[in-house]
Protein backbone atom coordinates (compact mmCIF):
# COMPACT_ATOMS: atom_id res chain seq x y z
CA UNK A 1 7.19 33.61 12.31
CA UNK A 2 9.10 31.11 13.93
CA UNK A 3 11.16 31.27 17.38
CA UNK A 4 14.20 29.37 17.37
CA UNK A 5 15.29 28.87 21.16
CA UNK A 6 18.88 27.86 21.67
CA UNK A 7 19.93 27.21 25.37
CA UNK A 8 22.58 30.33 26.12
CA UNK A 9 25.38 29.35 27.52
CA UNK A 10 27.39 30.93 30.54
CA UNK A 11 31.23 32.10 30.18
CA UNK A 12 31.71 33.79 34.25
CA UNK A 13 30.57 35.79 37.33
CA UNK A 14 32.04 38.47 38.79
CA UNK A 15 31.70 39.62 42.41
CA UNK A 16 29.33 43.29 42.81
CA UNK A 17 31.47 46.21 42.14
CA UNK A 18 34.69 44.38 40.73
CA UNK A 19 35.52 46.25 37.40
CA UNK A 20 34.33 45.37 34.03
CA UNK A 21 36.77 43.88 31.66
CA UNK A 22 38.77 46.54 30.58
CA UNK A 23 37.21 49.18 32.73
CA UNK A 24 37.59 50.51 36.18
CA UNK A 25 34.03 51.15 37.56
CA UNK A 26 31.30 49.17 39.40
CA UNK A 27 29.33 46.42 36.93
CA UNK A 28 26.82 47.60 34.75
CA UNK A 29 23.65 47.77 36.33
CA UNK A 30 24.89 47.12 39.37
CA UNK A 31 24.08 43.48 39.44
CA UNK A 32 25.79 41.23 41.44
CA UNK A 33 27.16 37.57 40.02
CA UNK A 34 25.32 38.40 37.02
CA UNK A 35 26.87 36.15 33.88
CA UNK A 36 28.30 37.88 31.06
CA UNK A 37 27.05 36.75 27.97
CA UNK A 38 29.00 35.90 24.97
CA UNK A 39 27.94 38.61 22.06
CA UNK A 40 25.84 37.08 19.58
CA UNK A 41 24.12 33.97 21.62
CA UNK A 42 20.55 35.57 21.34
CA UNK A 43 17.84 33.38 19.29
CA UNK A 44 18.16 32.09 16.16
CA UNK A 45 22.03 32.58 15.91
CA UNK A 46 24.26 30.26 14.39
CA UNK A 47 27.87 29.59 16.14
CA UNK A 48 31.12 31.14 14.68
CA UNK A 49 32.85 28.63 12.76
CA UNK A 50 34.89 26.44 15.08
CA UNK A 51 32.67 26.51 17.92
CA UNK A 52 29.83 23.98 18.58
CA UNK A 53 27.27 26.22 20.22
CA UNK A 54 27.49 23.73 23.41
CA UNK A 55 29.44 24.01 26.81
CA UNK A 56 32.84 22.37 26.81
CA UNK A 57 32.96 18.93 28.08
CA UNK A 58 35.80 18.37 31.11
CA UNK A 59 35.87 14.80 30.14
CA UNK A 60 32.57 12.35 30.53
CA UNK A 61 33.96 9.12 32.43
CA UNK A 62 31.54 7.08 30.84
CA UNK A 63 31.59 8.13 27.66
CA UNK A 64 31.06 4.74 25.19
CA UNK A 65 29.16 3.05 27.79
CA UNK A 66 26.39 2.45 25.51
CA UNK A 67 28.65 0.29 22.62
CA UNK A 68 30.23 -1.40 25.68
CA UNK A 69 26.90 -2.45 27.28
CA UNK A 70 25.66 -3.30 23.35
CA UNK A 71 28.54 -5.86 23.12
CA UNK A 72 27.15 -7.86 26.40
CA UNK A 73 24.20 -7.83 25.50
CA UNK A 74 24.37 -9.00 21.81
CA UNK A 75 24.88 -12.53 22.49
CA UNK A 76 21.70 -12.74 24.57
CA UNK A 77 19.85 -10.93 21.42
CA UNK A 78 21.38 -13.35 19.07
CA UNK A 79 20.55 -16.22 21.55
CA UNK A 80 17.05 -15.31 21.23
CA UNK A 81 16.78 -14.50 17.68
CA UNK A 82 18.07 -17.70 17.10
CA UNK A 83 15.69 -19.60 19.20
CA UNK A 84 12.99 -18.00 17.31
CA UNK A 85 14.10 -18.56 13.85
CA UNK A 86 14.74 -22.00 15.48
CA UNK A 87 10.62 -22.30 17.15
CA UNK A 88 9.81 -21.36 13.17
CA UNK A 89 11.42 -23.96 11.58
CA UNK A 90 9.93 -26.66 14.35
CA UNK A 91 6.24 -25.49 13.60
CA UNK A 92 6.97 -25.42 9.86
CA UNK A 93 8.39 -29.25 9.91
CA UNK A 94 4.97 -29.73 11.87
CA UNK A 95 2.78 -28.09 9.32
CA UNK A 96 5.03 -29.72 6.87
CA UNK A 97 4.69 -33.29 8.34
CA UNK A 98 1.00 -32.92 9.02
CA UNK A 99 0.40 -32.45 5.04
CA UNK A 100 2.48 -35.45 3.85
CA UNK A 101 0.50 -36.99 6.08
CA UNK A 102 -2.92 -36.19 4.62
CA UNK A 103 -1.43 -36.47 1.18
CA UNK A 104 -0.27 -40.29 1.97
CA UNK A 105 -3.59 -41.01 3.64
CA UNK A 106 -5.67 -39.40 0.91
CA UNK A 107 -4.01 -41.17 -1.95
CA UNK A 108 -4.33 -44.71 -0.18
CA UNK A 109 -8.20 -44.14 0.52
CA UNK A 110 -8.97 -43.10 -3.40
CA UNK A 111 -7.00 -46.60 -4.28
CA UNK A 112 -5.40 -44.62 -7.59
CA UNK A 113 -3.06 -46.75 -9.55
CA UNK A 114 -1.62 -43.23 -10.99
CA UNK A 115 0.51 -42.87 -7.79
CA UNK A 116 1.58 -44.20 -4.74
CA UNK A 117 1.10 -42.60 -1.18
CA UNK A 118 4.74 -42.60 -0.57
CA UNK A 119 4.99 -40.69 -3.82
CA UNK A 120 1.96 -38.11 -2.71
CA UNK A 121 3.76 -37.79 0.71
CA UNK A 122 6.90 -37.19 -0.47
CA UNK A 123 5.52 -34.49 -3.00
CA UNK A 124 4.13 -32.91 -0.49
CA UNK A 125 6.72 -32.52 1.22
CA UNK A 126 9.21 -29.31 1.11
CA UNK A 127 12.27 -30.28 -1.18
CA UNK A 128 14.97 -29.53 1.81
CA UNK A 129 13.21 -31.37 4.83
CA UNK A 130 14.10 -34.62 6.11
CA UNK A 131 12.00 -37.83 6.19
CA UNK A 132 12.82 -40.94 8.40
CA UNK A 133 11.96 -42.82 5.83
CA UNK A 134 8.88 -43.00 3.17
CA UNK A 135 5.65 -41.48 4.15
CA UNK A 136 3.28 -44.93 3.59
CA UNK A 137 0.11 -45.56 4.39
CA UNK A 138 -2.08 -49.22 3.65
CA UNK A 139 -3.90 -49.15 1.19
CA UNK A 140 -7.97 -49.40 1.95
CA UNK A 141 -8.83 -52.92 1.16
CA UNK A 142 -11.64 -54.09 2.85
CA UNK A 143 -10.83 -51.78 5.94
CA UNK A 144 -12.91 -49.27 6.88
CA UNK A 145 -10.35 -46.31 7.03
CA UNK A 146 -6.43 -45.61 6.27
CA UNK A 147 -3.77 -44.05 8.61
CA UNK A 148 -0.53 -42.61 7.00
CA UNK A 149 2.36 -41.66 9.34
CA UNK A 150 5.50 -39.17 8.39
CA UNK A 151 8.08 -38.47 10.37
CA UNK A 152 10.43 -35.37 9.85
CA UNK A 153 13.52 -33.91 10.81
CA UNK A 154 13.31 -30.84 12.52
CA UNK A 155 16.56 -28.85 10.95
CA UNK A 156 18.59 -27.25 14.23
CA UNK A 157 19.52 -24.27 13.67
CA UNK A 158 21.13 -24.22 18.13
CA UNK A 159 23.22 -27.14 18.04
CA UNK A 160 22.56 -27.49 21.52
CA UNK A 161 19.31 -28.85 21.16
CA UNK A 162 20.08 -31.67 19.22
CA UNK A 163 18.68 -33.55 16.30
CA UNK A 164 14.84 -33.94 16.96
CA UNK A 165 12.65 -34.92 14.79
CA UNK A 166 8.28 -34.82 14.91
CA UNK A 167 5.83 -37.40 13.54
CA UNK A 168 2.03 -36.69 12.28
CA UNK A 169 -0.87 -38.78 11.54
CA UNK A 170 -3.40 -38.99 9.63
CA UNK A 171 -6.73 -40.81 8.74
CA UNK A 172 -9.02 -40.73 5.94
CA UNK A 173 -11.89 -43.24 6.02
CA UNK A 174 -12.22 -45.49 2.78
CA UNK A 175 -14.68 -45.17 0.30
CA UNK A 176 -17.81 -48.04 0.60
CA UNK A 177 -17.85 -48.31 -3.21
CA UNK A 178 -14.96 -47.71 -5.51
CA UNK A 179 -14.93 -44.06 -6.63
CA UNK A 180 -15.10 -44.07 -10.83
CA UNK A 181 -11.84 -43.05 -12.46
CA UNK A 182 -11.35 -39.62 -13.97
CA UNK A 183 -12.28 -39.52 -17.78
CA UNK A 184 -10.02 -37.79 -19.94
CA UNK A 185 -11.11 -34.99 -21.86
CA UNK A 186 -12.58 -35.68 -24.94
């Protein structure tokens, strides 16, 4: 069974002894200031059509408060949503930068004729990034190790912050005897 509480809601008071509506005698019971309940308003009824069941409002001074204080503070939650999608795209340049770097570096230690480490960095890189120019590195010829260096623009997404850009390194150490080229299948 289930119990459906609704709050009940109360219409008026009258003073001990003041007649009834429509009658002439003492209250009911002889209860003082006791409310009079609107018929119907036990548990589990619905209100007549019309009515909403609650009190009636006199007039709430701050009613829409809440959308006004949303407005102020939606440019402060943009602000920061912005600065995070803009943190993202900083690390992901990074990450980005870091493997054109490797890629460059790699491909200059193995000394492959089939490509170029400017070509591996670039390839490496994500289609709509930046590069100050070509990711290079030397290539290994008699030194003991390669360093490729890429440099990429960081996209702003808050002008304010101007166009930066972040560099990465890297070294790979070159092989003491030439590595044997890959033989095709047969």
């Amino acid at each position: 069974m289930r119990v459906c509480i609704q709050p009940v809601r109360r219409l008026r008071t009258r003073p001990q002894g003041a007649p009834a509506a429509g009658g002439n005698g003492p209250a009911v019971g002889g209860l003082g200031h006791a409310p009079q309940f609107r018929e119907g308003a036990g548990l589990g009824k619905k209100p007549a059509a019309g009515e909403t069941g609650a009190a009636p409002t006199q007039g709430h001074p701050d009613r829409g408060s809440a959308s006004i204080e949303l407005l102020g503070f939606l440019p402060v939650l943009l602000l920061v949503a912005l600065a995070a999608l803009q943190l993202g795209l900083a690390a992901f340049a990074a990450q980005q930068a870091g493997s054109a770097a490797r890629a460059a570096a790699r491909t200059a230690s193995q000394d492959d004729p089939r490509t170029t480490p400017a070509a591996a960095g670039r390839a490496a890189l994500s289609g709509w990034l930046r590069t100050d120019g070509a990711p290079d590195a030397p290539p290994c010829e008699g030194a003991g190790e390669t360093t490729a260096t890429v440099t990429v623009r960081i996209p702003a997404v808050l002008p304010l912050l101007g166009d930066r850009a972040v560099t990465r390194r890297a070294t790979m150490r070159c092989p003491t005897e030439p590595l044997p080229l890959p033989r095709s299948a047969p």
